[in-house]
N, C-alpha and C. Protein backbone atom coordinates (compact mmCIF):
# COMPACT_ATOMS: atom_id res chain seq x y z
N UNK A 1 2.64 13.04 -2.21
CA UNK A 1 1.33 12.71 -2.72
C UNK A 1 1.36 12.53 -4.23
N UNK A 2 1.71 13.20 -4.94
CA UNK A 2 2.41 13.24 -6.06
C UNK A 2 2.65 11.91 -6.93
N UNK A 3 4.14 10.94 -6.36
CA UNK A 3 4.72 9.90 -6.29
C UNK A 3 3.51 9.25 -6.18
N UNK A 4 2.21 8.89 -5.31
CA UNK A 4 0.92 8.23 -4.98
C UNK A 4 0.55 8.00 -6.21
N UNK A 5 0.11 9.12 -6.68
CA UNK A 5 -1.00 9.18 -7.93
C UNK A 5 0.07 9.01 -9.24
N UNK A 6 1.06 9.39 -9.07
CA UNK A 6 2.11 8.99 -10.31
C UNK A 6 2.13 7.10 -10.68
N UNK A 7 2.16 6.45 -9.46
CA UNK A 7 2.17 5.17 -9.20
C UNK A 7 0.87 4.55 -9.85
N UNK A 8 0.03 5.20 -9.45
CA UNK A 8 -1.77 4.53 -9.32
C UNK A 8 -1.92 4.57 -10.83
N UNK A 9 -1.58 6.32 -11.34
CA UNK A 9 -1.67 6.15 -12.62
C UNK A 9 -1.19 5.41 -13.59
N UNK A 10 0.08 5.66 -13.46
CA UNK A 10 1.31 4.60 -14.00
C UNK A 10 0.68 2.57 -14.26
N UNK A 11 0.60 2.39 -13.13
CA UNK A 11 0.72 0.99 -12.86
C UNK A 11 -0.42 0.28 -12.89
N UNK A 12 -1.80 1.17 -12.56
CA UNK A 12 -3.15 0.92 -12.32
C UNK A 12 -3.95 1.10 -13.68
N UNK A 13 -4.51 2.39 -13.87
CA UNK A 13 -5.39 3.20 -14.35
C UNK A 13 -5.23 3.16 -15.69
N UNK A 14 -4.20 3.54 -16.03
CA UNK A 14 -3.94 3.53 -17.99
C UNK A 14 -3.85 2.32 -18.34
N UNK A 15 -3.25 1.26 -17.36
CA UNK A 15 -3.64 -0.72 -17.87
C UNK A 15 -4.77 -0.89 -17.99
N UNK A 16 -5.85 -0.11 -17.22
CA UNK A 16 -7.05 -1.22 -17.10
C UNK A 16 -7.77 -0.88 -17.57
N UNK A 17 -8.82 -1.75 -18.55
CA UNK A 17 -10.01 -0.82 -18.62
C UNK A 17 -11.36 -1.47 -17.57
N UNK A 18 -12.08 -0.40 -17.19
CA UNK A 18 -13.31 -0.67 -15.92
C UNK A 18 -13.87 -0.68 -16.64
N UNK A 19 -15.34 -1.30 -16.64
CA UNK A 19 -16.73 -1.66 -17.03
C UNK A 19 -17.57 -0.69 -16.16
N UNK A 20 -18.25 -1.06 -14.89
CA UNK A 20 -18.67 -0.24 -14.20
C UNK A 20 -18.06 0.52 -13.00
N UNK A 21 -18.78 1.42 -12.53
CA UNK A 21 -18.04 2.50 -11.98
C UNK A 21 -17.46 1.64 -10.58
N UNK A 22 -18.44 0.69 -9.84
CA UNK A 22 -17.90 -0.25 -8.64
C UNK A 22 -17.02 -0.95 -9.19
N UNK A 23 -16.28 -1.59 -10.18
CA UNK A 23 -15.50 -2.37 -10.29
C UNK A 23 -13.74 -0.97 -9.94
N UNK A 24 -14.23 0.14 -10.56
CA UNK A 24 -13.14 0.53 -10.51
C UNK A 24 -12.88 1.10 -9.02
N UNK A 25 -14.31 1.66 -8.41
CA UNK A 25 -13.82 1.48 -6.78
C UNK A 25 -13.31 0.66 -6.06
N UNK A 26 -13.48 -0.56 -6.68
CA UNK A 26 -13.26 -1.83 -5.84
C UNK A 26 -11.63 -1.98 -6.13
N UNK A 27 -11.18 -1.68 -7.30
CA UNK A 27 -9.55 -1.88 -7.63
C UNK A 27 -8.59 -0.57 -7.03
N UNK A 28 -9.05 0.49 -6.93
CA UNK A 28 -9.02 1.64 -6.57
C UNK A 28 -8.55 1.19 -5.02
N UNK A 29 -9.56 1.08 -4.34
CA UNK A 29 -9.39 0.89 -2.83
C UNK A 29 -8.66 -0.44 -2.75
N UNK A 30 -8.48 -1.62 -3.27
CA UNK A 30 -7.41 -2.58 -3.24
C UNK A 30 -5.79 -2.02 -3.37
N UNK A 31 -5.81 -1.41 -4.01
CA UNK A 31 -4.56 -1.20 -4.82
C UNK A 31 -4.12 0.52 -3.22
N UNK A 32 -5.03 1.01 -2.91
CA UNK A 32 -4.85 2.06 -2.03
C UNK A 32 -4.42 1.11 -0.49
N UNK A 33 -5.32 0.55 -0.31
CA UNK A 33 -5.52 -0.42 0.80
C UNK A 33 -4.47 -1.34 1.33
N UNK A 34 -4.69 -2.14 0.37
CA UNK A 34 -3.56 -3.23 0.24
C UNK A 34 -2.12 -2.82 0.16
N UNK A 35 -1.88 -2.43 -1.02
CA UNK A 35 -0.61 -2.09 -1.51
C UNK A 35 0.46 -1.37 -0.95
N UNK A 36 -0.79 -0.03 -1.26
CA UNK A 36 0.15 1.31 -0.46
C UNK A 36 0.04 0.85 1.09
N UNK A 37 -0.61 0.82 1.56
CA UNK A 37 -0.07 1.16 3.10
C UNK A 37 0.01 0.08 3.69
N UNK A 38 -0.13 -1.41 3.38
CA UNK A 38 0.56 -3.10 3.70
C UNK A 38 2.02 -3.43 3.08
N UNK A 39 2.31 -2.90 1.95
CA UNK A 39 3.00 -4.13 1.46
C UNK A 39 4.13 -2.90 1.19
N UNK A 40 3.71 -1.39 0.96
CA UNK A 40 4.60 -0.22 0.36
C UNK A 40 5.99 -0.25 1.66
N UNK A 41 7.24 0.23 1.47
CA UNK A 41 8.24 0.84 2.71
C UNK A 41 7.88 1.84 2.99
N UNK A 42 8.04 2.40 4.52
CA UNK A 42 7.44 3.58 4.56
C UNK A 42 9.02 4.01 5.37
N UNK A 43 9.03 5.54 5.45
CA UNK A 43 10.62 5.89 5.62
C UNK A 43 10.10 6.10 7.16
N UNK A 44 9.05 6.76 7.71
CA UNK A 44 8.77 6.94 8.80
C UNK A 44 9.21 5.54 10.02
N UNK A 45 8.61 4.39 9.30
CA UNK A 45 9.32 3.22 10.34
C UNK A 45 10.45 2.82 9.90
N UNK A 46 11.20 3.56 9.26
CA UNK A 46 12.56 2.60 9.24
C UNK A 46 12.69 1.80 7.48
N UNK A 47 11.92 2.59 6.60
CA UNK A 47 11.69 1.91 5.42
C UNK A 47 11.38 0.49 5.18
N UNK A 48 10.85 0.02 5.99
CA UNK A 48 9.52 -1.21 6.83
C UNK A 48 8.43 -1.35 6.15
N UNK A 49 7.75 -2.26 5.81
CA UNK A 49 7.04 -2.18 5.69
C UNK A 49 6.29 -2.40 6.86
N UNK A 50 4.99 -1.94 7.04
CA UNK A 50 3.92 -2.09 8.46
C UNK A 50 3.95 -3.25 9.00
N UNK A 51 3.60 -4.40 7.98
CA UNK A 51 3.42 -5.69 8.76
C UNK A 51 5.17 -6.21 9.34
N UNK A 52 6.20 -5.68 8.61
CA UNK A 52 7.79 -6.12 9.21
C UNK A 52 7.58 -5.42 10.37
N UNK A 53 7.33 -4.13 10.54
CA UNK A 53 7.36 -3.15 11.40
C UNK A 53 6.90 -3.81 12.74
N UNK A 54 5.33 -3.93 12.34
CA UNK A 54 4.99 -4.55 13.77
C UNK A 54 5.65 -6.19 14.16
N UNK A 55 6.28 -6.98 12.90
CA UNK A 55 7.03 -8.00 13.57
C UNK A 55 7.97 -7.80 14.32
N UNK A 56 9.04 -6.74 14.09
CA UNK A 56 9.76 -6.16 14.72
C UNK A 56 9.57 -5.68 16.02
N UNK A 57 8.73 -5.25 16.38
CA UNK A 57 8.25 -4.49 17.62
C UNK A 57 7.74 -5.45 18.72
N UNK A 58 6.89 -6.09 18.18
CA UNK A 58 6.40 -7.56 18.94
C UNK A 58 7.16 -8.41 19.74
N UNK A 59 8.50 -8.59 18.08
CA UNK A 59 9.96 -9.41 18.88
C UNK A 59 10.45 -8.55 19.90
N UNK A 60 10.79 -7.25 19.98
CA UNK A 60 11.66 -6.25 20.83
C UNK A 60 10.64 -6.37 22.11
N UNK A 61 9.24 -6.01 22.25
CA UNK A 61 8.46 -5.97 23.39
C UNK A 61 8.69 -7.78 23.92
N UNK A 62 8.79 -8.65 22.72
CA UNK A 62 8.84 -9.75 24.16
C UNK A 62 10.10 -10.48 24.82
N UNK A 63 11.25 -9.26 24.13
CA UNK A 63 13.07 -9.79 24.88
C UNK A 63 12.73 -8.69 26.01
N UNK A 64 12.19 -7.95 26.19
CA UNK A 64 12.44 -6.88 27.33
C UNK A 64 11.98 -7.26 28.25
């Protein structure tokens, strides 16, 4: 969790400056949304990302 907020902070938060408080929810939940759990490797599938993951699985369910 740590590594999470090290990232967000890092890469996000100290670049930007927000205007109002919805703009920074709105980048907040993009950057949570999107990023981390679409586009991030995760070690649980195989250091995959989700969308490879389920390409992977799709191909394997339709050779069987």
């Amino acid at each position: 969790m740590e590594s999470v907020f090290g990232s967000l902070e890092t890469g996000l938060v100290h670049r930007t400056r927000f205007r109002p408080r919805q703009e920074a929810k709105a980048t907040l939940f993009e950057f949570i949304a999107i990023f981390r759990n679409r586009h991030r490797r995760h070690s649980s599938i195989g250091d995959r990302p989700p969308a490879q993951a389920r390409i992977d699985m799709a191909a394997k369910m339709a050779t069987e």
